[in-house]
C-alpha atoms as a PDB file:
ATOM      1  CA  UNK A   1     211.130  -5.272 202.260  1.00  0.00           C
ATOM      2  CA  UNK A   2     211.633  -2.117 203.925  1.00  0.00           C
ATOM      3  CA  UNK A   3     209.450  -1.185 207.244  1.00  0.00           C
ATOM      4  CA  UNK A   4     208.693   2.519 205.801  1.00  0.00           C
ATOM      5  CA  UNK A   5     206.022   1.541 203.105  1.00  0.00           C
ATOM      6  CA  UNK A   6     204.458  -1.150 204.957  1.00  0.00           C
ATOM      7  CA  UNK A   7     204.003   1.051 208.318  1.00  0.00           C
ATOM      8  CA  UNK A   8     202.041   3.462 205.479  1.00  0.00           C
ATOM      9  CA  UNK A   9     199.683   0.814 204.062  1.00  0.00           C
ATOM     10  CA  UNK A  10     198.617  -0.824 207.440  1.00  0.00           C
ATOM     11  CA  UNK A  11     195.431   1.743 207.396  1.00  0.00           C
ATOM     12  CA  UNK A  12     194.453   1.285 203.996  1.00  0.00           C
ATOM     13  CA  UNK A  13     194.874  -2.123 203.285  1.00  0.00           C
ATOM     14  CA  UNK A  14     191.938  -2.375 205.468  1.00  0.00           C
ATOM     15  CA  UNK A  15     189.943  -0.961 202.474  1.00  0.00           C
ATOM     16  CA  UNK A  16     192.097  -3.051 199.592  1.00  0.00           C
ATOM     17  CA  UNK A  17     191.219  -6.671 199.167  1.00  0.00           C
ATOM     18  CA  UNK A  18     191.738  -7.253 195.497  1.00  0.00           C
ATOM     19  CA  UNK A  19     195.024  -6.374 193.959  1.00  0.00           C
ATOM     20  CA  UNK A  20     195.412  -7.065 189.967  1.00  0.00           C
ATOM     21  CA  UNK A  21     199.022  -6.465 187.395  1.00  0.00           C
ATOM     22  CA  UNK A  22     199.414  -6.426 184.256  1.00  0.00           C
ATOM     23  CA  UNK A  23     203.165  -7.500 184.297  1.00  0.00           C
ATOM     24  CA  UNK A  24     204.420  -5.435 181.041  1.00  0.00           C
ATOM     25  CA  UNK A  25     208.236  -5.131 180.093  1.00  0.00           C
ATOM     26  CA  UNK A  26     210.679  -8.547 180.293  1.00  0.00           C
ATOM     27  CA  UNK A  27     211.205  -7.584 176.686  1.00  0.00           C
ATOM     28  CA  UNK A  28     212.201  -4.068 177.416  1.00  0.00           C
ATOM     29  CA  UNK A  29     214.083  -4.938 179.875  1.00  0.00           C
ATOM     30  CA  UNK A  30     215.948  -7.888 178.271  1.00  0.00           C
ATOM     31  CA  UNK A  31     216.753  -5.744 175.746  1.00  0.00           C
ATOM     32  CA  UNK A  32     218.369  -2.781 177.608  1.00  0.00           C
ATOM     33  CA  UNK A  33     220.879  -5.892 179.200  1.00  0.00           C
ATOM     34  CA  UNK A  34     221.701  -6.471 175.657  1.00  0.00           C
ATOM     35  CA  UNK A  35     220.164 -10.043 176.540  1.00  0.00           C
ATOM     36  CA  UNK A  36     217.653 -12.432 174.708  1.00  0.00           C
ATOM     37  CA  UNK A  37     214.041 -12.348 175.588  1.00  0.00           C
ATOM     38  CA  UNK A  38     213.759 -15.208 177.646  1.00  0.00           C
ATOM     39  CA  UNK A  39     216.115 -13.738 179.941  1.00  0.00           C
ATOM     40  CA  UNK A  40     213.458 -10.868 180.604  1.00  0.00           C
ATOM     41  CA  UNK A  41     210.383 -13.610 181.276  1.00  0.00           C
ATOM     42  CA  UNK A  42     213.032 -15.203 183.522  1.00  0.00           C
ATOM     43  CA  UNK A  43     213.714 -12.247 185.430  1.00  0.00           C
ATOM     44  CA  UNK A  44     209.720 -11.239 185.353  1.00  0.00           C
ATOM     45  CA  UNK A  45     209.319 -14.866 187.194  1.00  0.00           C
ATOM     46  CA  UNK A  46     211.680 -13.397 189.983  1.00  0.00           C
ATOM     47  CA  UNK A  47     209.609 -10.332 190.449  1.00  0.00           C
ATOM     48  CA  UNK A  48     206.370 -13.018 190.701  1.00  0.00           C
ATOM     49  CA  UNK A  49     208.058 -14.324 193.720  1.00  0.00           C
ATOM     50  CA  UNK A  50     209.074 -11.078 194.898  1.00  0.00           C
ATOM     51  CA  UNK A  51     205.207  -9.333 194.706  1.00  0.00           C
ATOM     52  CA  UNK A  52     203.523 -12.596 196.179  1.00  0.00           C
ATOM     53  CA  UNK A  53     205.436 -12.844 198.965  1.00  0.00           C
ATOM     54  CA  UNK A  54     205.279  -8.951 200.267  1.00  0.00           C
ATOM     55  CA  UNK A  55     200.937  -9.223 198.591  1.00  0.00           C
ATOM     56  CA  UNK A  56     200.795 -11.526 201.422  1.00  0.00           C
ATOM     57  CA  UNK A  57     203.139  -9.762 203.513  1.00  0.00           C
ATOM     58  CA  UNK A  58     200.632  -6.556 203.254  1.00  0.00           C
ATOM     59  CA  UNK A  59     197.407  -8.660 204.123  1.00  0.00           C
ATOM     60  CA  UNK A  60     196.132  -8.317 200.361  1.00  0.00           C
ATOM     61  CA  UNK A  61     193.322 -11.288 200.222  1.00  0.00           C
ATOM     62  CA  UNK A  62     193.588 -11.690 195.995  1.00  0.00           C
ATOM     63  CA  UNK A  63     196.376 -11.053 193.955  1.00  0.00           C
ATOM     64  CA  UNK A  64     195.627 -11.584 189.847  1.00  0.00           C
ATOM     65  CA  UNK A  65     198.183 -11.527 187.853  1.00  0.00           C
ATOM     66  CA  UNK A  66     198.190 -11.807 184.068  1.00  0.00           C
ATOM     67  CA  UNK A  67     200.076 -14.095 183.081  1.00  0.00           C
ATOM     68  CA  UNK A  68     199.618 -15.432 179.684  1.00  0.00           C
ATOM     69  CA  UNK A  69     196.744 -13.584 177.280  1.00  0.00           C
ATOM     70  CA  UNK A  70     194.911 -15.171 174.832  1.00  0.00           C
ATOM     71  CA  UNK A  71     196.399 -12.653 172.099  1.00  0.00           C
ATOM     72  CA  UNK A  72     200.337 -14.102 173.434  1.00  0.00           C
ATOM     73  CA  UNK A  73     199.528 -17.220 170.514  1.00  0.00           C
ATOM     74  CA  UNK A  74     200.628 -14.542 167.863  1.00  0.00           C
ATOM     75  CA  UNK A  75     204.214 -14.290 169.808  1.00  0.00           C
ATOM     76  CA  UNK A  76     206.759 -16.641 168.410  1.00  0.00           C
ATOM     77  CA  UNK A  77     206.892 -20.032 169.213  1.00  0.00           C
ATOM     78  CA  UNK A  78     210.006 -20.260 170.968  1.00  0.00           C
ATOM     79  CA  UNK A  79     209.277 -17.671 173.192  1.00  0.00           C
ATOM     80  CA  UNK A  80     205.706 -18.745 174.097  1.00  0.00           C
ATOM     81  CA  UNK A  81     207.843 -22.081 174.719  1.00  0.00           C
ATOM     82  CA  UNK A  82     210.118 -20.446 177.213  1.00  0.00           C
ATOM     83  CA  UNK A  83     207.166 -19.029 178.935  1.00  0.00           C
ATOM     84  CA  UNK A  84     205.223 -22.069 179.046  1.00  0.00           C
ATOM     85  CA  UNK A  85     208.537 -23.794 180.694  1.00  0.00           C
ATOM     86  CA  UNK A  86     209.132 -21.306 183.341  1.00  0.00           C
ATOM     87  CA  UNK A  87     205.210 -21.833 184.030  1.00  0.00           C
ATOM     88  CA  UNK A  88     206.057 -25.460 184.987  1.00  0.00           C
ATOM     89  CA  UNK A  89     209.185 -23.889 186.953  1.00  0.00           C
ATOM     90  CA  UNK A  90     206.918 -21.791 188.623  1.00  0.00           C
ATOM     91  CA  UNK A  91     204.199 -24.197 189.413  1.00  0.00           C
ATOM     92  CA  UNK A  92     206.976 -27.164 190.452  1.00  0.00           C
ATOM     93  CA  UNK A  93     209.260 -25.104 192.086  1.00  0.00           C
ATOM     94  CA  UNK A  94     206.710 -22.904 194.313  1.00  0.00           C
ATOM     95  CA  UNK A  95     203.687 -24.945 195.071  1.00  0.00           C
ATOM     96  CA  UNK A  96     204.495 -26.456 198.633  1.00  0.00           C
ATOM     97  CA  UNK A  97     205.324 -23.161 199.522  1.00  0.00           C
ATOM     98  CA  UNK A  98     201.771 -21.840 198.563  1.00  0.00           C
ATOM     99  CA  UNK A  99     200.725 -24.578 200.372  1.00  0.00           C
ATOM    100  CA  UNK A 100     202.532 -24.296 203.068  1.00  0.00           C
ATOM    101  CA  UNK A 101     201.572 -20.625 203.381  1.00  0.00           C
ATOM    102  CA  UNK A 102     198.186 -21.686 202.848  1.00  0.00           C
ATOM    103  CA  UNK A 103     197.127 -19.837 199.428  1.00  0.00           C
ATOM    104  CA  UNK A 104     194.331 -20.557 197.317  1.00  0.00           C
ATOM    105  CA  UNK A 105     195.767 -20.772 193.734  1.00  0.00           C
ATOM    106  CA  UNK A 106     193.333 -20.212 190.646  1.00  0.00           C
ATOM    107  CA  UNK A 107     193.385 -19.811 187.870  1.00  0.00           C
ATOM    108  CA  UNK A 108     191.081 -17.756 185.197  1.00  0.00           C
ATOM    109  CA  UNK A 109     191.336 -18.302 180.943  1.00  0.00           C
ATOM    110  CA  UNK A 110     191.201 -21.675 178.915  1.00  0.00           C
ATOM    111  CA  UNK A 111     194.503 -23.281 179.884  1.00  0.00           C
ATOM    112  CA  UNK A 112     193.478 -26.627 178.290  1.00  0.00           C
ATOM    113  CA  UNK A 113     194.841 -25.578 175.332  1.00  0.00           C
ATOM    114  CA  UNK A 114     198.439 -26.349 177.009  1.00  0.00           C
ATOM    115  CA  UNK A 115     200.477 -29.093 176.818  1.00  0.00           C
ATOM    116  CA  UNK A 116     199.089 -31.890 178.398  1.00  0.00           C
ATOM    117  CA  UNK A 117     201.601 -32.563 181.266  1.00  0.00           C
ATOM    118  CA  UNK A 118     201.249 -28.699 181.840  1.00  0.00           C
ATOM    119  CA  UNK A 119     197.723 -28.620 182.253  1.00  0.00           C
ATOM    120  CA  UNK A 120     198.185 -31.643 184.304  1.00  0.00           C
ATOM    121  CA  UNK A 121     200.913 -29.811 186.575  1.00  0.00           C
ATOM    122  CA  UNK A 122     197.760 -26.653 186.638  1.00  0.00           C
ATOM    123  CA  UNK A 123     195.227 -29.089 187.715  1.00  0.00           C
ATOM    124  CA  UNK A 124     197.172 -31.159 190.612  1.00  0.00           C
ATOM    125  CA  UNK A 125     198.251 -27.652 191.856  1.00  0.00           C
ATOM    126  CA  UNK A 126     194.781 -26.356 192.058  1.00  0.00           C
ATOM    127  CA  UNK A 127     193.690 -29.337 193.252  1.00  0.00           C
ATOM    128  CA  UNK A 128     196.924 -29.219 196.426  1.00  0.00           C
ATOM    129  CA  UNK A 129     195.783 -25.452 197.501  1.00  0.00           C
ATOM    130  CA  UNK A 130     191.991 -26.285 196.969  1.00  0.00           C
ATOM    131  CA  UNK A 131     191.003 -26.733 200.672  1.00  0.00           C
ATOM    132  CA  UNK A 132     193.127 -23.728 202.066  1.00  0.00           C
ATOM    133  CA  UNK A 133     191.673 -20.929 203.276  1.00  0.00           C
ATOM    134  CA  UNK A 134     194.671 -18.051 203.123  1.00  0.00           C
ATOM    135  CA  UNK A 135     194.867 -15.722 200.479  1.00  0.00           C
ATOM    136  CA  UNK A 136     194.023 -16.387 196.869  1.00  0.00           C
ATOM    137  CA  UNK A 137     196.952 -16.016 194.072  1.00  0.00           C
ATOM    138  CA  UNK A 138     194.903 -15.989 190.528  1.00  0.00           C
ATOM    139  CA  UNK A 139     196.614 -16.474 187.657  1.00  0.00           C
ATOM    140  CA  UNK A 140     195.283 -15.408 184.291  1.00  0.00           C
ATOM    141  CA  UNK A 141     196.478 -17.718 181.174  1.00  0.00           C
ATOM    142  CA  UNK A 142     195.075 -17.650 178.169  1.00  0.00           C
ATOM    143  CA  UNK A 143     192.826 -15.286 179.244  1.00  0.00           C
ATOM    144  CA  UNK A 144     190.848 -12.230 177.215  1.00  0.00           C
ATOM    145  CA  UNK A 145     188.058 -10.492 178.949  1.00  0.00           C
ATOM    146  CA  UNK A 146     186.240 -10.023 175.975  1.00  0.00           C
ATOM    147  CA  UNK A 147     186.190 -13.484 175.248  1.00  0.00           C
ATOM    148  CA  UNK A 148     184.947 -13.924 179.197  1.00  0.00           C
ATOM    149  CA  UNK A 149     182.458 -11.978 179.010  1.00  0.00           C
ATOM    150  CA  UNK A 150     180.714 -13.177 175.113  1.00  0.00           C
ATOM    151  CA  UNK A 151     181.111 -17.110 176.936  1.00  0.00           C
ATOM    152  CA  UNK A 152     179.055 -15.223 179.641  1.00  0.00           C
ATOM    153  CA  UNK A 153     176.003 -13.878 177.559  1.00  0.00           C
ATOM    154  CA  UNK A 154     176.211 -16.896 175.978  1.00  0.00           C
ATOM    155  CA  UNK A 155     175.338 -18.705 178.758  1.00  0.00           C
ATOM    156  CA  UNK A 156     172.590 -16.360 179.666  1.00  0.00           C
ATOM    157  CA  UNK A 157     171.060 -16.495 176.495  1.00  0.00           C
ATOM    158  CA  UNK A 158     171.260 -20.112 176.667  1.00  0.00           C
ATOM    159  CA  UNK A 159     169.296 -19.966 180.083  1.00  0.00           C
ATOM    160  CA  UNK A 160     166.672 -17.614 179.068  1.00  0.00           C
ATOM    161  CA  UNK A 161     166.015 -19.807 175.340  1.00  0.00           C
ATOM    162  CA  UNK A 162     165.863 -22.928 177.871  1.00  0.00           C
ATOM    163  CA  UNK A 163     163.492 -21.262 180.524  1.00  0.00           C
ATOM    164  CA  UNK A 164     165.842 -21.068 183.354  1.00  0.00           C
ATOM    165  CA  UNK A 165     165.789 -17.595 183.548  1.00  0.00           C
ATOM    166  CA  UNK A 166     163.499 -14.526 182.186  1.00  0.00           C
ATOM    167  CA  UNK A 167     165.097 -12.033 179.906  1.00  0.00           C
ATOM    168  CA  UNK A 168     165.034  -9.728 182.923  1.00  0.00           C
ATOM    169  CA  UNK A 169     166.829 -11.650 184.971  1.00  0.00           C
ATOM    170  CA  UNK A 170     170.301 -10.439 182.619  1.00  0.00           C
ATOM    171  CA  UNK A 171     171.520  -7.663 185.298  1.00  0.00           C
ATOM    172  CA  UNK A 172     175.206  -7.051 186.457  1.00  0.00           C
ATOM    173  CA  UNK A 173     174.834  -9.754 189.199  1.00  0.00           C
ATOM    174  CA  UNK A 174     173.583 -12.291 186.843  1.00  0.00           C
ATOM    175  CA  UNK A 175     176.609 -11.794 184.757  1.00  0.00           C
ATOM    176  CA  UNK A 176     179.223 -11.484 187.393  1.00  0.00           C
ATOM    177  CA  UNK A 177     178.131 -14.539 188.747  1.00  0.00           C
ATOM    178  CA  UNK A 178     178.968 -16.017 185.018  1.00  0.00           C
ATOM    179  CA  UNK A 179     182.482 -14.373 185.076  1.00  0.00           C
ATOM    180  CA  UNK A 180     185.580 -16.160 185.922  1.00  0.00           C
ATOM    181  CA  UNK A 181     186.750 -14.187 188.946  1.00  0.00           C
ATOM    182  CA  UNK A 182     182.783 -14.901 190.322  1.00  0.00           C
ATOM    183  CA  UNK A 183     184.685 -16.438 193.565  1.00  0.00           C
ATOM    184  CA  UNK A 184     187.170 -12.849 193.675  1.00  0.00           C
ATOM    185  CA  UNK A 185     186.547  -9.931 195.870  1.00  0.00           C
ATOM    186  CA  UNK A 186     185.619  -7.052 193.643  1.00  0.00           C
ATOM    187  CA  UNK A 187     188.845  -5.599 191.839  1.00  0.00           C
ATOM    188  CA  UNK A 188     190.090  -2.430 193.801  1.00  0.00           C
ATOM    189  CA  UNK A 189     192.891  -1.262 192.224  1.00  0.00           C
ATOM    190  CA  UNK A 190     194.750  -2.674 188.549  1.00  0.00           C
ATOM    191  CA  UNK A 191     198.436  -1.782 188.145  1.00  0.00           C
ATOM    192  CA  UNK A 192     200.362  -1.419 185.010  1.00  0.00           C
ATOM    193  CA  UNK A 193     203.988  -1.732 184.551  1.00  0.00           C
ATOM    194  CA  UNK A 194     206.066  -0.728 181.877  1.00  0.00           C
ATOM    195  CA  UNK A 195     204.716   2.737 181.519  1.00  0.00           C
ATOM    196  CA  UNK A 196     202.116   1.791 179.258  1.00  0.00           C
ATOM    197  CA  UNK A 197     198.215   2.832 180.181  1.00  0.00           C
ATOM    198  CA  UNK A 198     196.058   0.348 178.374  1.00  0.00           C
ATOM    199  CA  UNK A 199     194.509  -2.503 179.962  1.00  0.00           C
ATOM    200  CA  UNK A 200     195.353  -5.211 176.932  1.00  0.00           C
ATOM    201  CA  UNK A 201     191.989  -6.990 177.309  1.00  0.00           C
ATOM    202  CA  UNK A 202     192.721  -7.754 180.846  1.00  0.00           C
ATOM    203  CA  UNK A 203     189.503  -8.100 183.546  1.00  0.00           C
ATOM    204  CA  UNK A 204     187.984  -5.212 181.191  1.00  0.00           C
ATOM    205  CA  UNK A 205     183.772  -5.882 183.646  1.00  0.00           C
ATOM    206  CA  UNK A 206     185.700  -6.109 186.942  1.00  0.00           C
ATOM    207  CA  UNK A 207     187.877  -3.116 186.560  1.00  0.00           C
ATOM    208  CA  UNK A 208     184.803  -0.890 186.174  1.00  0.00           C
ATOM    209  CA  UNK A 209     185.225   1.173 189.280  1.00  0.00           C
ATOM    210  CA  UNK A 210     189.076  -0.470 190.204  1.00  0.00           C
ATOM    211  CA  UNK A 211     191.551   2.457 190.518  1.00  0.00           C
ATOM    212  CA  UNK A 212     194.154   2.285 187.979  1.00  0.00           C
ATOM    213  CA  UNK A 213     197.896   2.875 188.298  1.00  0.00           C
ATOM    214  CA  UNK A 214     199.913   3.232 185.883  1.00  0.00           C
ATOM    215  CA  UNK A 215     204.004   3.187 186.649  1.00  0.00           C
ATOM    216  CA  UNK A 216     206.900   3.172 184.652  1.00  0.00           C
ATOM    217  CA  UNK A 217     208.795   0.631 186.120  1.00  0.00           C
ATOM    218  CA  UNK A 218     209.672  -2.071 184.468  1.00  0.00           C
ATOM    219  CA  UNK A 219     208.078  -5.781 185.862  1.00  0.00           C
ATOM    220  CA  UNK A 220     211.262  -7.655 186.417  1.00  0.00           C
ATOM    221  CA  UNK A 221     212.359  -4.681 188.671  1.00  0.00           C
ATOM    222  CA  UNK A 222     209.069  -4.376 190.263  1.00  0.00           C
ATOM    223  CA  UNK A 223     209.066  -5.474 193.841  1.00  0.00           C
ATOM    224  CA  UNK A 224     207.459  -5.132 197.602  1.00  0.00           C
ATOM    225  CA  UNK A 225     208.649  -1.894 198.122  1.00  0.00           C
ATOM    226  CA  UNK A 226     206.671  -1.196 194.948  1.00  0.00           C
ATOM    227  CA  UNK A 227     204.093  -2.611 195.385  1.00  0.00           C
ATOM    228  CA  UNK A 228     203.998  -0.945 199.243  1.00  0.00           C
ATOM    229  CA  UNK A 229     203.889   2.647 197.212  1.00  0.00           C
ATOM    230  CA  UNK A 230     201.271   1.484 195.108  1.00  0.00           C
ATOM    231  CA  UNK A 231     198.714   0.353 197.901  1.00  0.00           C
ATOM    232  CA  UNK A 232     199.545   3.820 199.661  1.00  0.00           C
ATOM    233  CA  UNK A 233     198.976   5.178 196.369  1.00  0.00           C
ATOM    234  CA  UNK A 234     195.330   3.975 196.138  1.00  0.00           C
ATOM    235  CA  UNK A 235     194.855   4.723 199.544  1.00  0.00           C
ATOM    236  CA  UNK A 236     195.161   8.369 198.511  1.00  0.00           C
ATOM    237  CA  UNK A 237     192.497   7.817 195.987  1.00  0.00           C
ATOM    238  CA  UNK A 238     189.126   9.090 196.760  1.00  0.00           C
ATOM    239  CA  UNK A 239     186.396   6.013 195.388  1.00  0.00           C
ATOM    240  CA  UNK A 240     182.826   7.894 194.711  1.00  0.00           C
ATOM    241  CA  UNK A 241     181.378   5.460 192.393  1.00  0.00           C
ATOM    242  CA  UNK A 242     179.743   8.222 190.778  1.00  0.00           C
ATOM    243  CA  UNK A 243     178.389   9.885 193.674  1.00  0.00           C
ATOM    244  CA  UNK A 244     179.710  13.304 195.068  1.00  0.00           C
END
């Protein structure tokens, strides 16, 4: 990582403390190497290494990245079975360095419905970087934030039918405290990659006031110095949440 775009984040990552991708285009980028898929989701692993490394580099407390969505089922099978093996990868061949580097790993979404030795390999991970005290990595698998946020107001609504609450009670805090980022720093800034500006069901409550950026490089070739320009980029940003 070049000196350049760190030396021009110092100042604002002061003001940054959550950090969330949507890591769009393995496929693309497969492709354009005339190679198969899983050669992308390989690569996109890379870049993982790559942006966790310099988001701790920077000072960034949370980094979420999403990962696997709940809408990824519909992909086919041999590809969602490439990604779920270089999960494990991932998970076996990085964990003592998160905690070594002391980083709280969690995850958010309904990853029971892996394999059992995977969610095993999940739990005895989270369990490992439970007790440090660094800076959190989230990872988002099988996650939809519409989904999160009907499992909250159903809990509410269970609360209030069983007298725990009053109807009143249902504000924003009540339901962030339901969400599954509750134990996050509010979401300052979301980055797409890829070029494409949607957010694909992805932490749809918590990006309410996050800045969004939007860049067109591909994820496997995304890295610190990237990731540098974006944090200068939001730094640039002026955050009025809806005042003058």
């Amino acid at each position: 990582m070049s000196t350049a775009p760190l030396e021009a984040t110092r100042e604002t990552i002061t003001l940054l403390r959550h950090v969330a991708i949507i890591m769009d285009g393995n496929g693309r980028w497969a492709r354009a190497r005339h190679l198969p898929r899983a050669a992308g989701h390989h690569a996109g692993v890379e870049a993982v290494r790559r942006v966790t490394r310099a988001a701790r580099a920077l000072g960034i407390e949370a980094l979420t990245l999403y990962a696997f969505s709940s809408e990824n089922w519909r992909r086919p099978e041999d590809e969602i079975g490439a990604l779920m093996g270089l999960l494990r990868l991932f998970i076996r061949s990085d964990l003592a360095e998160m905690v070594r580097d002391n980083v709280r790993l969690r995850i958010i979404g309904d990853y029971s419905r892996f394999a059992p030795d995977l969610v095993a390999l999940l739990d005895d991970a989270l369990a490992r970087t439970a007790a440090n005290t660094g800076p959190i990595l989230a990872i988002a698998l099988n996650y939809g934030a519409q989904a999160e946020l009907a499992a909250a107001a159903r809990r509410l609504a269970e609360r209030v039918r069983d007298g725990g609450m009053p109807l009143v009670g249902i504000d924003e805090e009540a339901i962030e405290a339901e969400l599954e980022t509750r134990e996050l720093p509010p979401l300052d800034l979301m980055i797409r990659t890829s070029g494409e500006q949607r957010l694909s069901n992805f932490l749809l409550w918590q990006a309410a006031y996050a800045e969004l950026l939007f860049v067109d490089t591909l994820w496997p070739d995304f890295g610190a110095d990237d990731l540098a320009a974006a944090v200068a980029a939001f730094g640039q940003r002026q955050r009025r949440y809806g005042g003058l």
